[in-house]
C-alpha atoms as a PDB file:
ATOM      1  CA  UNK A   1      -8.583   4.219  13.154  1.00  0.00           C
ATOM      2  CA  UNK A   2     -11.821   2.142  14.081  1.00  0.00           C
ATOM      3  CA  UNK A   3     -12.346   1.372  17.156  1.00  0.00           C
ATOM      4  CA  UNK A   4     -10.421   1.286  20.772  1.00  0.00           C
ATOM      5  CA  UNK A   5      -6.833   3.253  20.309  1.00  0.00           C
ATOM      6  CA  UNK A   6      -3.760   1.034  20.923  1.00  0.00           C
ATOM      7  CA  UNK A   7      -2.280   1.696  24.255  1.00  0.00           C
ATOM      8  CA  UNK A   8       1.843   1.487  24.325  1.00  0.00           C
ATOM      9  CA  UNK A   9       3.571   0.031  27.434  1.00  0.00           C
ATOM     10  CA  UNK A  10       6.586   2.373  27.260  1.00  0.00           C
ATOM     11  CA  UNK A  11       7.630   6.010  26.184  1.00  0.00           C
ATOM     12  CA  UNK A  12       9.840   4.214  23.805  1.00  0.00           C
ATOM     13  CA  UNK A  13       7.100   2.405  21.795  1.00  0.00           C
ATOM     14  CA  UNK A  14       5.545   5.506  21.499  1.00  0.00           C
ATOM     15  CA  UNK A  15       7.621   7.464  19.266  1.00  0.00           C
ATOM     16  CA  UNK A  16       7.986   7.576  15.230  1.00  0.00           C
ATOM     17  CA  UNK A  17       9.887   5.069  13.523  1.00  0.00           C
ATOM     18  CA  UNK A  18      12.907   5.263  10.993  1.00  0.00           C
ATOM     19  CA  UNK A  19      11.602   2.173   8.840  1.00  0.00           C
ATOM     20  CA  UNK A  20       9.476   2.442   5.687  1.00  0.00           C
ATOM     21  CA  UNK A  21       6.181   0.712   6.533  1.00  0.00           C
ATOM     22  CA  UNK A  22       5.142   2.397  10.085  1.00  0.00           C
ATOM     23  CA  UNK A  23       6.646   6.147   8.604  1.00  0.00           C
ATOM     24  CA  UNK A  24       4.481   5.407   5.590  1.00  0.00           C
ATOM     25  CA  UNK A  25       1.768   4.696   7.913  1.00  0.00           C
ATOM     26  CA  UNK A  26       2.500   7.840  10.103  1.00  0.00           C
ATOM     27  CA  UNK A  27       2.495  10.150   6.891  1.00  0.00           C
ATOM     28  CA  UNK A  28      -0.601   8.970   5.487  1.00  0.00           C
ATOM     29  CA  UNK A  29      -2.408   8.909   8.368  1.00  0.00           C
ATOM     30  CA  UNK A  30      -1.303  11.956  10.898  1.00  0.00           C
ATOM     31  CA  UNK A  31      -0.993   9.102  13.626  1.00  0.00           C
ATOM     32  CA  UNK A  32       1.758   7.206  15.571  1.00  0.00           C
ATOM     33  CA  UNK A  33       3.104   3.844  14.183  1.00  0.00           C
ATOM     34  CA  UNK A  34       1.962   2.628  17.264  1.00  0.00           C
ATOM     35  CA  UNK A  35      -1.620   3.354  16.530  1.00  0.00           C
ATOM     36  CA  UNK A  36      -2.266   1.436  13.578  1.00  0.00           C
ATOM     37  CA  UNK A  37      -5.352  -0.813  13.611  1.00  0.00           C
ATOM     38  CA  UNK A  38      -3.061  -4.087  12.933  1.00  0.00           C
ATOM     39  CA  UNK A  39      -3.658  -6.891  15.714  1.00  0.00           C
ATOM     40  CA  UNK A  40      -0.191  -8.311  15.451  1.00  0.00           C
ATOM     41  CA  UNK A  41       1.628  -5.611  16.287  1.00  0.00           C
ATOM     42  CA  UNK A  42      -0.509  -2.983  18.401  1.00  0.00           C
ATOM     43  CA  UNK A  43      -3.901  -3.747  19.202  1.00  0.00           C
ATOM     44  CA  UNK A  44      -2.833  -6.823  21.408  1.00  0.00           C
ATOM     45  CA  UNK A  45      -0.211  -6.197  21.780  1.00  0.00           C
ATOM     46  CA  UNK A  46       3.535  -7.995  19.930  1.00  0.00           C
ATOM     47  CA  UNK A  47       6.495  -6.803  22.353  1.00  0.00           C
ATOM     48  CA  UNK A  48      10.095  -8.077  22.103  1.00  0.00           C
ATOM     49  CA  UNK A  49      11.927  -8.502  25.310  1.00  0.00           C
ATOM     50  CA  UNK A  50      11.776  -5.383  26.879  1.00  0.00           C
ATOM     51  CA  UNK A  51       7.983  -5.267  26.658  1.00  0.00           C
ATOM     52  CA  UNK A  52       8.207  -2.584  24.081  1.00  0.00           C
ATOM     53  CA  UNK A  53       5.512  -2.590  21.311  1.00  0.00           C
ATOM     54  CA  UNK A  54       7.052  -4.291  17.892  1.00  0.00           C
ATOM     55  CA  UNK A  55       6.609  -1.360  15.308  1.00  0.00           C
ATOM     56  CA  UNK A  56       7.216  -2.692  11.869  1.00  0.00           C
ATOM     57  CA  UNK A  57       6.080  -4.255   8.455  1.00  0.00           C
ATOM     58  CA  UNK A  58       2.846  -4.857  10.743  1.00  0.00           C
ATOM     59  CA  UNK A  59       1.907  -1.490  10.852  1.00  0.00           C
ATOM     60  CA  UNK A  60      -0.691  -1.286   8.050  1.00  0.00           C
ATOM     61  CA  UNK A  61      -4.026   1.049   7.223  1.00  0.00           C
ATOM     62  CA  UNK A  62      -6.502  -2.112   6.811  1.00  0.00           C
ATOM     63  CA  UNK A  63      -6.359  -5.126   8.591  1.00  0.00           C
ATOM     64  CA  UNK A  64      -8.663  -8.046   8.314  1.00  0.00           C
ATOM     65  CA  UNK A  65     -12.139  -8.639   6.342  1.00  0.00           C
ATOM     66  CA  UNK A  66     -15.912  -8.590   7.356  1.00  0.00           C
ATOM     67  CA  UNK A  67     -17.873  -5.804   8.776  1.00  0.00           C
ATOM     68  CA  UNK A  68     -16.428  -2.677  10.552  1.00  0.00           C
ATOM     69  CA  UNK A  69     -14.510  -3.315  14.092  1.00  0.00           C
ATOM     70  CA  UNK A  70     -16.145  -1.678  17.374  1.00  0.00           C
ATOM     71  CA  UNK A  71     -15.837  -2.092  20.662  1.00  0.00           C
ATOM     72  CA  UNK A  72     -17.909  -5.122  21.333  1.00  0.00           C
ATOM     73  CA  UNK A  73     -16.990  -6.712  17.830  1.00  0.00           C
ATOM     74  CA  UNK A  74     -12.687  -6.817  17.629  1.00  0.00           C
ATOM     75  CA  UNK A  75     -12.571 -10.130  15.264  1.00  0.00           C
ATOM     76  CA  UNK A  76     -13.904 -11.406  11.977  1.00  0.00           C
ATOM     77  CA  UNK A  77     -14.102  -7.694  11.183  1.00  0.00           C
ATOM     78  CA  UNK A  78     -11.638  -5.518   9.591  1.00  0.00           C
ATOM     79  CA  UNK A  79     -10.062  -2.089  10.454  1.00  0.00           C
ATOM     80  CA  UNK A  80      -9.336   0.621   8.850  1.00  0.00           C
ATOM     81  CA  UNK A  81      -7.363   4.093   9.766  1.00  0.00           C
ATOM     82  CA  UNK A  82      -8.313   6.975   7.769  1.00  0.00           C
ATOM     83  CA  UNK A  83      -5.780   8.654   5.464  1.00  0.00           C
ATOM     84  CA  UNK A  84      -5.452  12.098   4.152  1.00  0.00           C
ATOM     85  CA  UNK A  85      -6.873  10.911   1.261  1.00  0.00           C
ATOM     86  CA  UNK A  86      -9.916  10.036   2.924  1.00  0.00           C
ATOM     87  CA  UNK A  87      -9.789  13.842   4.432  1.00  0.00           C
ATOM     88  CA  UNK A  88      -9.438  15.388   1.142  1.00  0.00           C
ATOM     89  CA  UNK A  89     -11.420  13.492  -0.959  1.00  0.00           C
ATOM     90  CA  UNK A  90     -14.464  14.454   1.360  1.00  0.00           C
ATOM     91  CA  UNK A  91     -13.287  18.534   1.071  1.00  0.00           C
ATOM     92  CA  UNK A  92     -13.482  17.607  -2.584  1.00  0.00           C
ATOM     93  CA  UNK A  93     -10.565  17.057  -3.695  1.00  0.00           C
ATOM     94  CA  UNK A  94      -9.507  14.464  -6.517  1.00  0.00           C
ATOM     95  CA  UNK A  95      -6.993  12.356  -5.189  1.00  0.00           C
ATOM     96  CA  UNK A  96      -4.315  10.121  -6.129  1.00  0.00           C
ATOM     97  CA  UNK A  97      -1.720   7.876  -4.938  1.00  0.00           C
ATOM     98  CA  UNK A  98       1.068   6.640  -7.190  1.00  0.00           C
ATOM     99  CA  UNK A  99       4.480   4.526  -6.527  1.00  0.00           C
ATOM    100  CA  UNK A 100       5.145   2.633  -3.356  1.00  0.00           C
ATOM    101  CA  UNK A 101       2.131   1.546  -1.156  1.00  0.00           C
ATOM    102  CA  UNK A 102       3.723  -0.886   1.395  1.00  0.00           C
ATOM    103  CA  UNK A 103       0.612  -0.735   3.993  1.00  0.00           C
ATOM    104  CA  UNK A 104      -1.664  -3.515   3.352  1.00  0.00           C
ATOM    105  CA  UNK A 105      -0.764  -6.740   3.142  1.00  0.00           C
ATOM    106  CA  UNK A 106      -0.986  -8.065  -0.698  1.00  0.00           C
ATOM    107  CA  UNK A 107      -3.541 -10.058  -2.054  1.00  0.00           C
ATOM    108  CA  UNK A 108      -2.659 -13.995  -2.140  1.00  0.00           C
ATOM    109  CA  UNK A 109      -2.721 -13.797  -5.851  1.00  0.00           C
ATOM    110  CA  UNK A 110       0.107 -11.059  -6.193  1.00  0.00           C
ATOM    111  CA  UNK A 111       2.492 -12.875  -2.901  1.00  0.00           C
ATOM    112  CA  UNK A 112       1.816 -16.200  -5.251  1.00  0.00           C
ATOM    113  CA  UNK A 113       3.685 -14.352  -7.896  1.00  0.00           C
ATOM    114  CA  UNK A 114       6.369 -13.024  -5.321  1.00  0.00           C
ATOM    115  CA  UNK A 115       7.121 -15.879  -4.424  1.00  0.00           C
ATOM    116  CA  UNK A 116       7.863 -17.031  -8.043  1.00  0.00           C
ATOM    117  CA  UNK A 117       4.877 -19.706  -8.186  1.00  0.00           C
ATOM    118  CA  UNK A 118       3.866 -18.953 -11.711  1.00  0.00           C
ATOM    119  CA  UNK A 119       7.950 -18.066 -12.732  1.00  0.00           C
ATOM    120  CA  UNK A 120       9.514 -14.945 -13.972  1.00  0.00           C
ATOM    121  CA  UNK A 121       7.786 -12.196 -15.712  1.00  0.00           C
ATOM    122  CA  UNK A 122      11.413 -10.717 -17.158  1.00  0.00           C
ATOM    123  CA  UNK A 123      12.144 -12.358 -20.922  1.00  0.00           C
ATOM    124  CA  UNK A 124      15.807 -12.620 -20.975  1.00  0.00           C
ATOM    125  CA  UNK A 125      17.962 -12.473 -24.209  1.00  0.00           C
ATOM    126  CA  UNK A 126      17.759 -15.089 -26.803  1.00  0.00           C
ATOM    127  CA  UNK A 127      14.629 -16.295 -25.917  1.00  0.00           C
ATOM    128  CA  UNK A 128      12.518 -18.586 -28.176  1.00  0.00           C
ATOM    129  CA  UNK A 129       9.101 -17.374 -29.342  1.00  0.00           C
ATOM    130  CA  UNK A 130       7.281 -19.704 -26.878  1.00  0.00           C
ATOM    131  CA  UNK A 131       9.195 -18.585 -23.625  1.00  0.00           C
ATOM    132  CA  UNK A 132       8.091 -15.043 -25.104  1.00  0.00           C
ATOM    133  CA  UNK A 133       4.795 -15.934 -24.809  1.00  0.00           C
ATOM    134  CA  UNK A 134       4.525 -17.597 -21.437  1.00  0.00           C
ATOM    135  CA  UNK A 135       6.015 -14.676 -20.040  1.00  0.00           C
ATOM    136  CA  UNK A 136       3.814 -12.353 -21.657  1.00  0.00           C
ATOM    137  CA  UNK A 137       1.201 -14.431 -20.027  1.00  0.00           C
ATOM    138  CA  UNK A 138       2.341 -14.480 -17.158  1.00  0.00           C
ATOM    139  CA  UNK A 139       2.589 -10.888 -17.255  1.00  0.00           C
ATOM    140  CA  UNK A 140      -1.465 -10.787 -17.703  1.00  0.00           C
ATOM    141  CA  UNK A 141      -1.752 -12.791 -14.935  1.00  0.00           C
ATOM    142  CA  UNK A 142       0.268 -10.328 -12.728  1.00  0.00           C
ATOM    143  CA  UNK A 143      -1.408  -7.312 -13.966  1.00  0.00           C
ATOM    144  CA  UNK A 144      -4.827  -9.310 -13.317  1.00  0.00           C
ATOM    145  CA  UNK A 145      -3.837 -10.405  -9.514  1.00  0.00           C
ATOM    146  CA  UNK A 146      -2.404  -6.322  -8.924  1.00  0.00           C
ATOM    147  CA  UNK A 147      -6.342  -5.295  -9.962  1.00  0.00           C
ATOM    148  CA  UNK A 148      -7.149  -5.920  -5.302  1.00  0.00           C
ATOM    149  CA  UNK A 149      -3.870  -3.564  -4.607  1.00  0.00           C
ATOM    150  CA  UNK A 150      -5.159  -1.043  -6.765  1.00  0.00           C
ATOM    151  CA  UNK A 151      -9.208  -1.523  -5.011  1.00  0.00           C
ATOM    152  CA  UNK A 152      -7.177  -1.395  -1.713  1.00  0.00           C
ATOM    153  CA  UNK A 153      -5.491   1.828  -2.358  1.00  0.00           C
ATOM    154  CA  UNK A 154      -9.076   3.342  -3.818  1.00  0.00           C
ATOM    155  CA  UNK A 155     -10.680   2.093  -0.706  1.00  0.00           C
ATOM    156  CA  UNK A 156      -8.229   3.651   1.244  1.00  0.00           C
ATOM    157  CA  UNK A 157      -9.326   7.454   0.087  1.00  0.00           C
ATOM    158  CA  UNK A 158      -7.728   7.866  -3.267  1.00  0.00           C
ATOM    159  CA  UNK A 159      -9.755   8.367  -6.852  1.00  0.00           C
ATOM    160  CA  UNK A 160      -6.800   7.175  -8.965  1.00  0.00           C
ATOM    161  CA  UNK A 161      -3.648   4.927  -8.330  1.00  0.00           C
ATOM    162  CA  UNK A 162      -0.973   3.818 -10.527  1.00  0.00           C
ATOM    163  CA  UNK A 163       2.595   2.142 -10.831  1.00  0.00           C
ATOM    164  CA  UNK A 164       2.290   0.377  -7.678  1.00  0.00           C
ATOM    165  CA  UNK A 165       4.726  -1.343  -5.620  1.00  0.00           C
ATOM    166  CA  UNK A 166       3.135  -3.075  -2.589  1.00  0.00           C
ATOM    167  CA  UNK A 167       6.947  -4.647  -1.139  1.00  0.00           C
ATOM    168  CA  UNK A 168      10.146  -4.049  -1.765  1.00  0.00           C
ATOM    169  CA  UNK A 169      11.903  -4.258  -4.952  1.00  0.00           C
ATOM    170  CA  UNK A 170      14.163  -7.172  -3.871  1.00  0.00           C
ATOM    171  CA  UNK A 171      10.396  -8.532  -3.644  1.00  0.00           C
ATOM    172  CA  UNK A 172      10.721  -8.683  -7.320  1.00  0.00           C
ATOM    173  CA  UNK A 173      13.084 -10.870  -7.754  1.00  0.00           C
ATOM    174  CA  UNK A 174      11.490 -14.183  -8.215  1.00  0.00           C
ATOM    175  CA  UNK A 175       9.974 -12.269 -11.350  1.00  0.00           C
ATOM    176  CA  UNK A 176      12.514 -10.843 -12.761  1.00  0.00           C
ATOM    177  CA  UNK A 177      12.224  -6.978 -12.462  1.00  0.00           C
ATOM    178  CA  UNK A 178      13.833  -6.648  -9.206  1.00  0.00           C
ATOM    179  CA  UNK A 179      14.478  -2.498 -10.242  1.00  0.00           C
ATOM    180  CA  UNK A 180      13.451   0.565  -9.727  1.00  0.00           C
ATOM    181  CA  UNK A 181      11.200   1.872 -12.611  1.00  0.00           C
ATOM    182  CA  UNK A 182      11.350   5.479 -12.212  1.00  0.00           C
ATOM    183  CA  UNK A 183      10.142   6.009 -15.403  1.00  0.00           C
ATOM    184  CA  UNK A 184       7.078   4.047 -14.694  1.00  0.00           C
ATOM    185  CA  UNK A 185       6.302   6.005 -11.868  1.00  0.00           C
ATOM    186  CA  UNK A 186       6.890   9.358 -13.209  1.00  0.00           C
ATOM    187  CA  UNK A 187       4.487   8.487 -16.385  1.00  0.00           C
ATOM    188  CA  UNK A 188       1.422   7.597 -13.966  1.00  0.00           C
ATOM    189  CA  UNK A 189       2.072  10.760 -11.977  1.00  0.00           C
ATOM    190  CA  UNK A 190       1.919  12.718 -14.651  1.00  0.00           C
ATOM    191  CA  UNK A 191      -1.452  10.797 -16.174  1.00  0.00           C
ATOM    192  CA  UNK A 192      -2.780  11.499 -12.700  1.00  0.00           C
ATOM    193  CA  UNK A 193      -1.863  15.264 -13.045  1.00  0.00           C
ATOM    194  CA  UNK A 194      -3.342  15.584 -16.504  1.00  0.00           C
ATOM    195  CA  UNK A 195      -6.907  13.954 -15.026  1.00  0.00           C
ATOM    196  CA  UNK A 196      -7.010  16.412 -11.854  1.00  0.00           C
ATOM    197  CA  UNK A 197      -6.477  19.286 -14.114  1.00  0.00           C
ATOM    198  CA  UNK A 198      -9.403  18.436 -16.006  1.00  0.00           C
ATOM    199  CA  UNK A 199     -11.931  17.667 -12.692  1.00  0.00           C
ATOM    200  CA  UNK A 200     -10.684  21.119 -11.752  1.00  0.00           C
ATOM    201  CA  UNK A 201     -11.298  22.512 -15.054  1.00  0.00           C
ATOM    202  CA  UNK A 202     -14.807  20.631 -15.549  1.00  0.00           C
ATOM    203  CA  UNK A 203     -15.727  21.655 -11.439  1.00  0.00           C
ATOM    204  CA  UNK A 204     -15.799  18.193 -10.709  1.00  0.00           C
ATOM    205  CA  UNK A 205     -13.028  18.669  -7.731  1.00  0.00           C
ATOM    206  CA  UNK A 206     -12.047  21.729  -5.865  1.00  0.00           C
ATOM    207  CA  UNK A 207      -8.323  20.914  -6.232  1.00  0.00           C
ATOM    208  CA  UNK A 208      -6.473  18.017  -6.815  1.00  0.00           C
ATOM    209  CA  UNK A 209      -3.830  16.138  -4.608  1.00  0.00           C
ATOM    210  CA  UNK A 210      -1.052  13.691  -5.583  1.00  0.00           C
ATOM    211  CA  UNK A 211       0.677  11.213  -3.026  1.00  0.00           C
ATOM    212  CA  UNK A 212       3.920  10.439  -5.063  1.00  0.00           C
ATOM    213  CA  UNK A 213       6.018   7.802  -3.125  1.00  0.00           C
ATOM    214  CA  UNK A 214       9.249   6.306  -5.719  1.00  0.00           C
ATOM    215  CA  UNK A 215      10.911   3.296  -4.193  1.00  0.00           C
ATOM    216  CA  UNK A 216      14.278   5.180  -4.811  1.00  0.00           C
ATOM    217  CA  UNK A 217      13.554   6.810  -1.508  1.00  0.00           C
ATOM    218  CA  UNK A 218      12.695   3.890   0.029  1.00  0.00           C
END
């Protein structure tokens, strides 16, 4: 990550973590949960009572906006741990991330549709044609306010990124498609598969590399 490394208090704080956000964060990154660049949680420092550092849902790969972080400059700047798609997409490879992100925060347009502001995206049975078409319109504007999770992913070392889930899928209720779309996610990995084959083929990439994370496996 940019700049100073998180220091833990205890031996405790410093190990791996059974819950999804801070093990994404270790897998993508080769580093301890404890490391990530996230000020709430491990650059200043967010214990709980026994002065251990609080390794959760704060433990993401970008944190904040503005110009790089560095030693003299730790606010109004944003940081950023690399991933292994950062790695292989400078060795060349074409990379791509598909299913469950879960380590940035979402944009304020996508949490305004988790929490339900603009109503559900699901059309239920026996609809009129009007409900029909608010929904579909709402479904636009959800697939218009995703476009930032998808640039955050690409900024985050990977060429291509699809079906993505930035929370959990009880996340989704307030929409309507609180469920695991497995089909969904199997359909963009195998788009993604199709398009490294061809950079391969066309020497545009020295290999290709797929980061395939369902939200069956939590």
């Amino acid at each position: 990550a940019d700049g100073p490394p998180a220091r833990c208090p205890s031996d405790a704080s410093s190990h791996g973590s059974p819950a999804g956000t801070p093990s994404r964060y270790a897998l993508l990154t080769g580093r301890l949960p404890s490391s990530a660049p996230f000020y709430s949680g491990t650059h200043t420092g967010h214990f709980d009572a026994e002065g251990t550092v609080d390794i959760s849902w704060n433990t993401y790969i970008t944190q904040g906006a503005g110009p790089p972080c560095t030693r003299q400059r730790t606010r109004g700047c944003e940081r950023r741990a690399q991933t292994l798609g950062d790695m292989l997409h400078r060795a060349s490879y074409f990379t791509g991330f598909v299913g469950k992100w879960h380590v940035s925060s979402p944009a304020p347009g996508v949490q305004a549709y988790f929490r339900g502001s603009h109503g559900r995206i699901g059309i239920e049975p026996n609809t009129t044609a009007e409900e029909g078409a608010a929904a579909a319109e709402r479904q636009r504007g959800y697939t218009e306010a995703r476009k930032e999770l998808h640039a955050d992913v690409e900024r985050s070392g990977f060429n291509y990124s699809g079906a993505l889930s930035v929370g959990n899928v009880v996340d989704l209720a307030p929409l309507g498609l609180a469920l695991h779309n497995v089909e969904w996610e199997t359909e963009a990995a195998l788009a993604f598969l199709r398009l490294g084959a061809l950079h391969v083929k066309q020497g545009r990439a020295a290999a290709f590399y797929l980061h395939l994370c369902t939200t069956l496996t939590h």
